[in-house]
C-alpha atoms as a PDB file:
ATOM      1  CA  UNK A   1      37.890  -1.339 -22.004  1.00  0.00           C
ATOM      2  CA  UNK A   2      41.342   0.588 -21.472  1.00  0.00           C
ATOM      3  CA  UNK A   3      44.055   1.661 -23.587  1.00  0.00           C
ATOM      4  CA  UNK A   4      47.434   1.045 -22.077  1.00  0.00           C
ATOM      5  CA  UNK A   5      50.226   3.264 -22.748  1.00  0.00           C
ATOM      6  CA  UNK A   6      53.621   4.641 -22.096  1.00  0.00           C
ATOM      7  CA  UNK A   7      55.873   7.464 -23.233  1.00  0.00           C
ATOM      8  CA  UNK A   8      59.378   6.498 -24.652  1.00  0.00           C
ATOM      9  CA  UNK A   9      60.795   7.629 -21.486  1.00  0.00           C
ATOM     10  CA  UNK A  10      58.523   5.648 -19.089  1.00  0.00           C
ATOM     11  CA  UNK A  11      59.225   2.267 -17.775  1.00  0.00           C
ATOM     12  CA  UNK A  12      55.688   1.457 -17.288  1.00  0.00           C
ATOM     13  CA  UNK A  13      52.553   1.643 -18.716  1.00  0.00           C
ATOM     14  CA  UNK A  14      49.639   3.869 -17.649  1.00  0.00           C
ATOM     15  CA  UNK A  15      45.725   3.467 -18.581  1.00  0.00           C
ATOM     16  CA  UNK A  16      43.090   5.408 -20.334  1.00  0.00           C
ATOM     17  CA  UNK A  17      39.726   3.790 -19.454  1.00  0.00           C
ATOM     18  CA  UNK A  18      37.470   4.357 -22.922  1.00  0.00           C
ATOM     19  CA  UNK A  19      33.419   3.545 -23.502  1.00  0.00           C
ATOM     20  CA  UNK A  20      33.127   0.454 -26.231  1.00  0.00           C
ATOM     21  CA  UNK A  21      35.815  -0.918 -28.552  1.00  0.00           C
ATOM     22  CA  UNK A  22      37.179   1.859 -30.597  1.00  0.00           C
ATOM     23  CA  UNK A  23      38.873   5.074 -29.400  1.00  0.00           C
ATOM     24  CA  UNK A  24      39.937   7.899 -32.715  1.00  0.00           C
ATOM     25  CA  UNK A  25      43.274   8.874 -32.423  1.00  0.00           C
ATOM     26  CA  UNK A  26      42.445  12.432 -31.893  1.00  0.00           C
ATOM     27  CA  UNK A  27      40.320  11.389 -28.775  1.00  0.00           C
ATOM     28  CA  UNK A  28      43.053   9.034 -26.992  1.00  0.00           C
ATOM     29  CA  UNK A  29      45.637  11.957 -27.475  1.00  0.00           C
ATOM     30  CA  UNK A  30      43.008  14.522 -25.921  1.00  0.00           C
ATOM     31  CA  UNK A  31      42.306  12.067 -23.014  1.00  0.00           C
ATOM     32  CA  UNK A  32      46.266  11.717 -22.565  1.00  0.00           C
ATOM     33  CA  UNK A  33      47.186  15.172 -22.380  1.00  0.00           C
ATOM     34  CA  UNK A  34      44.228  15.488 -19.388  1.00  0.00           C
ATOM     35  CA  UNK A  35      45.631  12.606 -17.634  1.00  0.00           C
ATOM     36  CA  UNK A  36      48.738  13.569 -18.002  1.00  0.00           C
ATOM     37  CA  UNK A  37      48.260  17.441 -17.543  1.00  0.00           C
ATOM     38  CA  UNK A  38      50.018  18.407 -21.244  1.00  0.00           C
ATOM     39  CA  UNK A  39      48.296  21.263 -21.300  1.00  0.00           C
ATOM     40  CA  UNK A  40      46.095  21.687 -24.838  1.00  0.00           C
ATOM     41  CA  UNK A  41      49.622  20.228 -26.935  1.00  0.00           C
ATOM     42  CA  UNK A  42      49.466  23.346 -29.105  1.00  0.00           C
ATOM     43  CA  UNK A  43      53.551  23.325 -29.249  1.00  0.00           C
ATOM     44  CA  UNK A  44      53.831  19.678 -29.763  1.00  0.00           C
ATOM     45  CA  UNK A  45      51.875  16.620 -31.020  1.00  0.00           C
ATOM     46  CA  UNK A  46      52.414  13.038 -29.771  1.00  0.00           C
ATOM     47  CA  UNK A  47      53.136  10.405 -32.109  1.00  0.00           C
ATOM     48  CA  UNK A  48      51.098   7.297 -31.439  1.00  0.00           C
ATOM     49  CA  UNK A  49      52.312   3.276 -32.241  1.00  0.00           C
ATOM     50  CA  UNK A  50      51.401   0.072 -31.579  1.00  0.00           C
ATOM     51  CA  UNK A  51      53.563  -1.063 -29.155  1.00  0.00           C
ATOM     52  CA  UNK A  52      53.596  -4.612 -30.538  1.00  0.00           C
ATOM     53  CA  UNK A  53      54.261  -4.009 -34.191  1.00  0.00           C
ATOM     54  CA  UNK A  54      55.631  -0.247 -34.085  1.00  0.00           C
ATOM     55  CA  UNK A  55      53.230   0.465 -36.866  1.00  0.00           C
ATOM     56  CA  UNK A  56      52.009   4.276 -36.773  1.00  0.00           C
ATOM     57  CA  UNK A  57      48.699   5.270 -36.525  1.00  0.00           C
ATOM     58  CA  UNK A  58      48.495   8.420 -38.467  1.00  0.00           C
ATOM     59  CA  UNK A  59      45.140  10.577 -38.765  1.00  0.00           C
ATOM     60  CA  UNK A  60      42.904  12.667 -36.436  1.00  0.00           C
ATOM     61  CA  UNK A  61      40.082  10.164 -37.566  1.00  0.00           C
ATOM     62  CA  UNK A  62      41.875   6.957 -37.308  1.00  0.00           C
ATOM     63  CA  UNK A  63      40.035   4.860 -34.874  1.00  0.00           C
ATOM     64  CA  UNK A  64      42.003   1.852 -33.000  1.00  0.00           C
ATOM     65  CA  UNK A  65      40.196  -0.955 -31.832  1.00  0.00           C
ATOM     66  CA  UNK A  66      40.861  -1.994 -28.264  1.00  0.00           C
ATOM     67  CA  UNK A  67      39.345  -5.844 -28.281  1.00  0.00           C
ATOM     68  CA  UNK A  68      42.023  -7.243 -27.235  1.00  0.00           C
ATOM     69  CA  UNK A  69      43.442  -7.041 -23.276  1.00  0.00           C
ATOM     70  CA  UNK A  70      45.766  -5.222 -22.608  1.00  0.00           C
ATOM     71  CA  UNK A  71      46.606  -3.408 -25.998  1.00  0.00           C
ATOM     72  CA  UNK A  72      50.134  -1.322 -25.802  1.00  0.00           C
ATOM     73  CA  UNK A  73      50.661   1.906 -27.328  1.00  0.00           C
ATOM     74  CA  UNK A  74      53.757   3.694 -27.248  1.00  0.00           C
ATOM     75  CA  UNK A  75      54.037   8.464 -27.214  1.00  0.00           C
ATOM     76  CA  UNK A  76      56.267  10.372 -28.036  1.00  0.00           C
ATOM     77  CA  UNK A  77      56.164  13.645 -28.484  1.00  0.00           C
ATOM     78  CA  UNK A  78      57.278  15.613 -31.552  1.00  0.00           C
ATOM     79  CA  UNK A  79      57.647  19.106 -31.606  1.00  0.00           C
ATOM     80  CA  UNK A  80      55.690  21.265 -33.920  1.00  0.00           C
ATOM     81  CA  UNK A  81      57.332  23.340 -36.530  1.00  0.00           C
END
């Protein structure tokens, strides 16, 4: 399965590949600042939405489930104060 996702910014979508259905939201944000090379996003946390219905998924424990293909999320980054 894959997660697909983009940054505000981006005009297309990249891909996390992830082992079963479900991914936590604290584990798809580690895996995109690797592939993206974020560093360890100490100074600023990304914000993470389904790209079909905006709805925020809020929670280091949340997990999202990926059975559908091709299932969107949308970043962005929010600085931490």
């Amino acid at each position: 399965m894959a997660v697909y996702y983009k940054f505000k910014s981006a005009k297309d979508y990249d891909s996390i590949a992830i082992d079963g259905h479900f991914i936590t939201v604290s584990n798809l944000k580690e895996k995109i600042y690797e592939n993206k090379q974020l560093g360890r996003g100490t100074d600023y946390d990304l914000v993470v939405t389904n790209a079909q219905t905006n709805e925020g998924f809020i929670g280091i424990f949340v997990m999202i489930l990926c059975l559908t293909f091709g299932f969107r999320i949308n970043i962005a980054l929010r600085a931490n104060v």
